[in-house]
Structures are given as structure tokens and as C-alpha cells.
C-alpha atoms as a PDB file:
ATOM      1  CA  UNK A   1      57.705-111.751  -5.424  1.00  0.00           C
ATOM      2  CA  UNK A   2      56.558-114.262  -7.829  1.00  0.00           C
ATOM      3  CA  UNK A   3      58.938-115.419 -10.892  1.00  0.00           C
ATOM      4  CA  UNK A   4      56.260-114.956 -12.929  1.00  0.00           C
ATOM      5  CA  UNK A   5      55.618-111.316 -11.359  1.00  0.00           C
ATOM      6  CA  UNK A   6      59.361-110.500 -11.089  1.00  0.00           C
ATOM      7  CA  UNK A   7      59.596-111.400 -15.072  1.00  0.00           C
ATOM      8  CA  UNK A   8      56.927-109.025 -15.898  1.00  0.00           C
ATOM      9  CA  UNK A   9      59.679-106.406 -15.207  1.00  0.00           C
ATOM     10  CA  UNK A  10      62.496-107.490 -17.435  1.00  0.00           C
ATOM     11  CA  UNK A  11      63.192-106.446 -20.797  1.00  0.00           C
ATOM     12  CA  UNK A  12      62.663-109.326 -23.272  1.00  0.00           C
ATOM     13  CA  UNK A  13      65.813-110.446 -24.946  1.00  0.00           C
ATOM     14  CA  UNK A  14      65.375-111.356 -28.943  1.00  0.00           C
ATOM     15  CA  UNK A  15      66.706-114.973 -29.492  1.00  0.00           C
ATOM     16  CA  UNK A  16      69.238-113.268 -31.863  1.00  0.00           C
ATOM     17  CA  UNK A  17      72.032-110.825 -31.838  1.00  0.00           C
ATOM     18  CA  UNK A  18      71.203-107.018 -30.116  1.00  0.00           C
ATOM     19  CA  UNK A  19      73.067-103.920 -29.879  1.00  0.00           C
ATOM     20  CA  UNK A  20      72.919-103.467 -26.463  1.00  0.00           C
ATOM     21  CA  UNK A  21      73.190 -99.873 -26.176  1.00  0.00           C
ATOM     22  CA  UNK A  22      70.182 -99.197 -28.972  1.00  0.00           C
ATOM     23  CA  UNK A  23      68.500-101.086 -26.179  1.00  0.00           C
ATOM     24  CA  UNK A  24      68.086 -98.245 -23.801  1.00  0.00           C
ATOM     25  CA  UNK A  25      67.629 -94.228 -24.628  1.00  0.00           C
ATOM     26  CA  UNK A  26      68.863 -91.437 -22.372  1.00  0.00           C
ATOM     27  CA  UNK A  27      66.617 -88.817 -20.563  1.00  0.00           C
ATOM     28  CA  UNK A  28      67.667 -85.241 -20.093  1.00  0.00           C
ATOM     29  CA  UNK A  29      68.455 -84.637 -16.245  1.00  0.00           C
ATOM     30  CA  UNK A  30      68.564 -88.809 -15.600  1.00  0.00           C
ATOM     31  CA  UNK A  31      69.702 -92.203 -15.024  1.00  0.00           C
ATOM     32  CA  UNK A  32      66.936 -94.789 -16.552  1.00  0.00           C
ATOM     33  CA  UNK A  33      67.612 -98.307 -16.027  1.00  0.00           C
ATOM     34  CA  UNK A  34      66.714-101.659 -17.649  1.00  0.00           C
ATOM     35  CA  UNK A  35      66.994-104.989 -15.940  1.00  0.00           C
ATOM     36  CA  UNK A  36      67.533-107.780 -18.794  1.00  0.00           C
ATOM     37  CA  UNK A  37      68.502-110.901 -16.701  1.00  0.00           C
ATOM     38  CA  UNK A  38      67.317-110.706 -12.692  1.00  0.00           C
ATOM     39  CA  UNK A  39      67.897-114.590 -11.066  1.00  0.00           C
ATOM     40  CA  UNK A  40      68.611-115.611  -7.965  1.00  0.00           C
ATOM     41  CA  UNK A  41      72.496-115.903  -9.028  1.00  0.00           C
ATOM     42  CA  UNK A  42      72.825-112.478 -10.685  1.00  0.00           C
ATOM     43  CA  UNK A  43      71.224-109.749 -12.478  1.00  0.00           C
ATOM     44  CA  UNK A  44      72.657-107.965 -15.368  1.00  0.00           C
ATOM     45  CA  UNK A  45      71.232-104.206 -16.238  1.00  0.00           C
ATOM     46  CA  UNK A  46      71.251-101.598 -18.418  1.00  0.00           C
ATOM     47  CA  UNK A  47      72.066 -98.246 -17.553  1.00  0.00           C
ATOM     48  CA  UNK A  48      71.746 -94.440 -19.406  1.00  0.00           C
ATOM     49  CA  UNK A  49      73.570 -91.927 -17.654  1.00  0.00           C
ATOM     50  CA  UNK A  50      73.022 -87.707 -18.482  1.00  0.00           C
ATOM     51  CA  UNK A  51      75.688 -85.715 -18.117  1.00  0.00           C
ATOM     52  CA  UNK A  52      76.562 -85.506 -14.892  1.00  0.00           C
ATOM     53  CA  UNK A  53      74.019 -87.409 -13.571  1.00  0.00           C
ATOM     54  CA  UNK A  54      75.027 -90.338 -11.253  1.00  0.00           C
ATOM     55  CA  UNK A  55      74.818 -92.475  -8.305  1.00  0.00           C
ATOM     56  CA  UNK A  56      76.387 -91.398  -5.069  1.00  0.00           C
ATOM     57  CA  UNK A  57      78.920 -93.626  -2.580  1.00  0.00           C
ATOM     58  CA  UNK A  58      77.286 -96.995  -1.730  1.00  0.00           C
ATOM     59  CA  UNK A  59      78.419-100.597  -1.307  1.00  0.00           C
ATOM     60  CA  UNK A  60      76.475-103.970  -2.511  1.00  0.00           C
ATOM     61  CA  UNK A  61      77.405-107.173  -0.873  1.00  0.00           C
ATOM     62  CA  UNK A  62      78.166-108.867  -4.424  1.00  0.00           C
ATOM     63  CA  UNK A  63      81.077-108.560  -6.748  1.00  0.00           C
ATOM     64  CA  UNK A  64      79.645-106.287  -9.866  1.00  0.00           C
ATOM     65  CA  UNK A  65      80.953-105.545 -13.414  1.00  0.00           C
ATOM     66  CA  UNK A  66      80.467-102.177 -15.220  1.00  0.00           C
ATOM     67  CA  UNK A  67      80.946-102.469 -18.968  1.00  0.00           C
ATOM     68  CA  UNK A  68      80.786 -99.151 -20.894  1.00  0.00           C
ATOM     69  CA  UNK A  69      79.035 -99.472 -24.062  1.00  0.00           C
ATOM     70  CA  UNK A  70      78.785 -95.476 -24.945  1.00  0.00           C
ATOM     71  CA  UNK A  71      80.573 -92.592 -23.620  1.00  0.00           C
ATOM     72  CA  UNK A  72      82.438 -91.946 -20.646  1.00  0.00           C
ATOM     73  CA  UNK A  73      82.247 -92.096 -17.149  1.00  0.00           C
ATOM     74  CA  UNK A  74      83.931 -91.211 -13.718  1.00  0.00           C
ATOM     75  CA  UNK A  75      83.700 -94.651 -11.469  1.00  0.00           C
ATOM     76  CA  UNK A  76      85.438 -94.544  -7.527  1.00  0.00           C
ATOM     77  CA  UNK A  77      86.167 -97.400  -5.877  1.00  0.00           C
ATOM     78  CA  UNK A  78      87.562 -97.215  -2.353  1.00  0.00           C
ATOM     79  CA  UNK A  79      88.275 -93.769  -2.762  1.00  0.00           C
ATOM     80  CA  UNK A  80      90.414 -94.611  -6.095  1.00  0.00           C
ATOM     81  CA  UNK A  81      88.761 -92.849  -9.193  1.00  0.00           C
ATOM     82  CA  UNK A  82      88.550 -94.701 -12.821  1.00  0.00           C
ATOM     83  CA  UNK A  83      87.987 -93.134 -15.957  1.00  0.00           C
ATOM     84  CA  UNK A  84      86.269 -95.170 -18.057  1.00  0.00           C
ATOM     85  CA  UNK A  85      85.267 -94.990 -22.270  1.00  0.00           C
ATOM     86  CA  UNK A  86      83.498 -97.042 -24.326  1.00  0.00           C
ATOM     87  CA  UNK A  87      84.951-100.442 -24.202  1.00  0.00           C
ATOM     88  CA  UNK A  88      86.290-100.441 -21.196  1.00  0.00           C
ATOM     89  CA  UNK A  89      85.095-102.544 -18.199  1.00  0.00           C
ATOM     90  CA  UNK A  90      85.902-102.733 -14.468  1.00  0.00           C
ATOM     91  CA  UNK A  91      84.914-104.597 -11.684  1.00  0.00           C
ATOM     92  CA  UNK A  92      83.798-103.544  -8.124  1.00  0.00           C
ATOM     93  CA  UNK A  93      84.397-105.749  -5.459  1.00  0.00           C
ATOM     94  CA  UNK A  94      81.656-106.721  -2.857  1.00  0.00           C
ATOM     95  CA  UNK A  95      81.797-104.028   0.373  1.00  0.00           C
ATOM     96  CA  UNK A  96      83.551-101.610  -1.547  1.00  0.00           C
ATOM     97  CA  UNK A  97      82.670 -98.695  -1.315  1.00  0.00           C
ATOM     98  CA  UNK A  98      81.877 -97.024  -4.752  1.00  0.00           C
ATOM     99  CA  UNK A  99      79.910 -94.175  -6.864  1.00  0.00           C
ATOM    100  CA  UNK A 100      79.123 -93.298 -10.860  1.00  0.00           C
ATOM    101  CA  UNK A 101      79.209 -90.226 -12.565  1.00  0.00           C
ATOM    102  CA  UNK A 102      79.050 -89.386 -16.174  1.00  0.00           C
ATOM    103  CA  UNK A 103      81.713 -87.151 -17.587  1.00  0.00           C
ATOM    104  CA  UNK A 104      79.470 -87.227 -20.661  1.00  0.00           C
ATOM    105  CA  UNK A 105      76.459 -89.181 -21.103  1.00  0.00           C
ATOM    106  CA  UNK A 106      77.241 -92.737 -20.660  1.00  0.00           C
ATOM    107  CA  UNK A 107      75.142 -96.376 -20.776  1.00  0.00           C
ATOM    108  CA  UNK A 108      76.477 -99.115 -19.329  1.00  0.00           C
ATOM    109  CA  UNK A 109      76.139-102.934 -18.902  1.00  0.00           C
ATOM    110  CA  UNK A 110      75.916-103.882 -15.198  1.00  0.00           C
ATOM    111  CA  UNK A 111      76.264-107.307 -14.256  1.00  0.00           C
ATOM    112  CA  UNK A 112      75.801-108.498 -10.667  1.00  0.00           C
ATOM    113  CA  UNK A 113      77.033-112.120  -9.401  1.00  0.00           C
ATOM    114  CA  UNK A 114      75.488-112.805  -6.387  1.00  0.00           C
ATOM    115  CA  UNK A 115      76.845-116.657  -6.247  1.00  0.00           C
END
């Protein structure tokens, strides 16, 4: 894909300060998403979790920070669960296994390093 093309998909970031989380609404019943920064060294995305919506056990081959910027959420790494409120960040290691829940409706500030 084209940088040109792949930018056409990224939100557009005002040269000044943002409130992240007025950034990206929720949807009843689901998990939207909103890619801000996507380069070849990293990504960093937005997320808006329902209640318990989430995303099921995977692994990514890069290291990946979850920031909470609004409610709370259930995050298992390795089998270890995390209970996480606005604020409050944690990392997941690359080949970890790991999954998302919201407890109640969450966003979130994903950034991936893939460097």
C-alpha cells in the first residue's frame, strides 16, 4: 500500500493540543477504532470499547502499550489478569499472549513499537 493511500486512513492530528478521548465516540454492542499515527516503526490507535465488548486471546510480535483514557477495563496477559482505570497504562510484551474486555465502557490509547 501506498503512503499516500495508507494516510488516507488516519485520523488527522490538529497541530495543537487534543483531548484524546473526545477524539473517538462509542457504539452500542462495539469496539470502533481510530489509527492516528501508522509508520513503519509503530502505530498508535484509538480504541472505544462497549460494555463488555472486547478482543479475544491473541499475540502480536511487537511490544504494545495500552493507556486508558476513560473507564475501565479487564486486560490478561499470559494468563495474569489487570484491572485497569482511567490513567492507568500497561504494557504487553511481544508473543504474549493477551485479550481486552471492558468492565464498563472503556477507550484507550494503543501504541505499537515495532522497532
Amino acid at each position: 500500500m501506498s503512503k499516500s493511500k495508507k494516510r488516507e486512513n488516519v485520523e488527522k492530528l490538529p497541530e495543537q493540543a487534543a483531548r484524546l478521548k473526545d477524539m473517538i465516540e462509542y457504539q452500542e454492542g462495539s469496539v470502533v477504532s481510530k489509527t492516528l499515527i501508522d509508520e513503519k516503526s509503530g502505530t498508535v490507535t484509538l480504541f472505544a470499547f462497549d460494555e463488555q465488548q472486547g478482543l479475544s486471546e491473541h499475540t502480536a510480535p511487537f511490544d504494545a502499550m495500552v493507556q486508558i483514557i476513560d473507564g475501565e477495563a479487564e486486560i490478561t496477559i499470559s494468563g495474569k489478569t489487570h484491572h485497569l482505570r482511567e490513567g492507568e497504562a500497561i504494557v504487553m510484551q511481544a508473543n504474549h499472549p493477551h485479550s481486552l474486555k471492558a468492565v464498563k465502557r472503556f477507550k484507550m490509547i494503543l501504541t505499537m513499537i515495532r522497532g
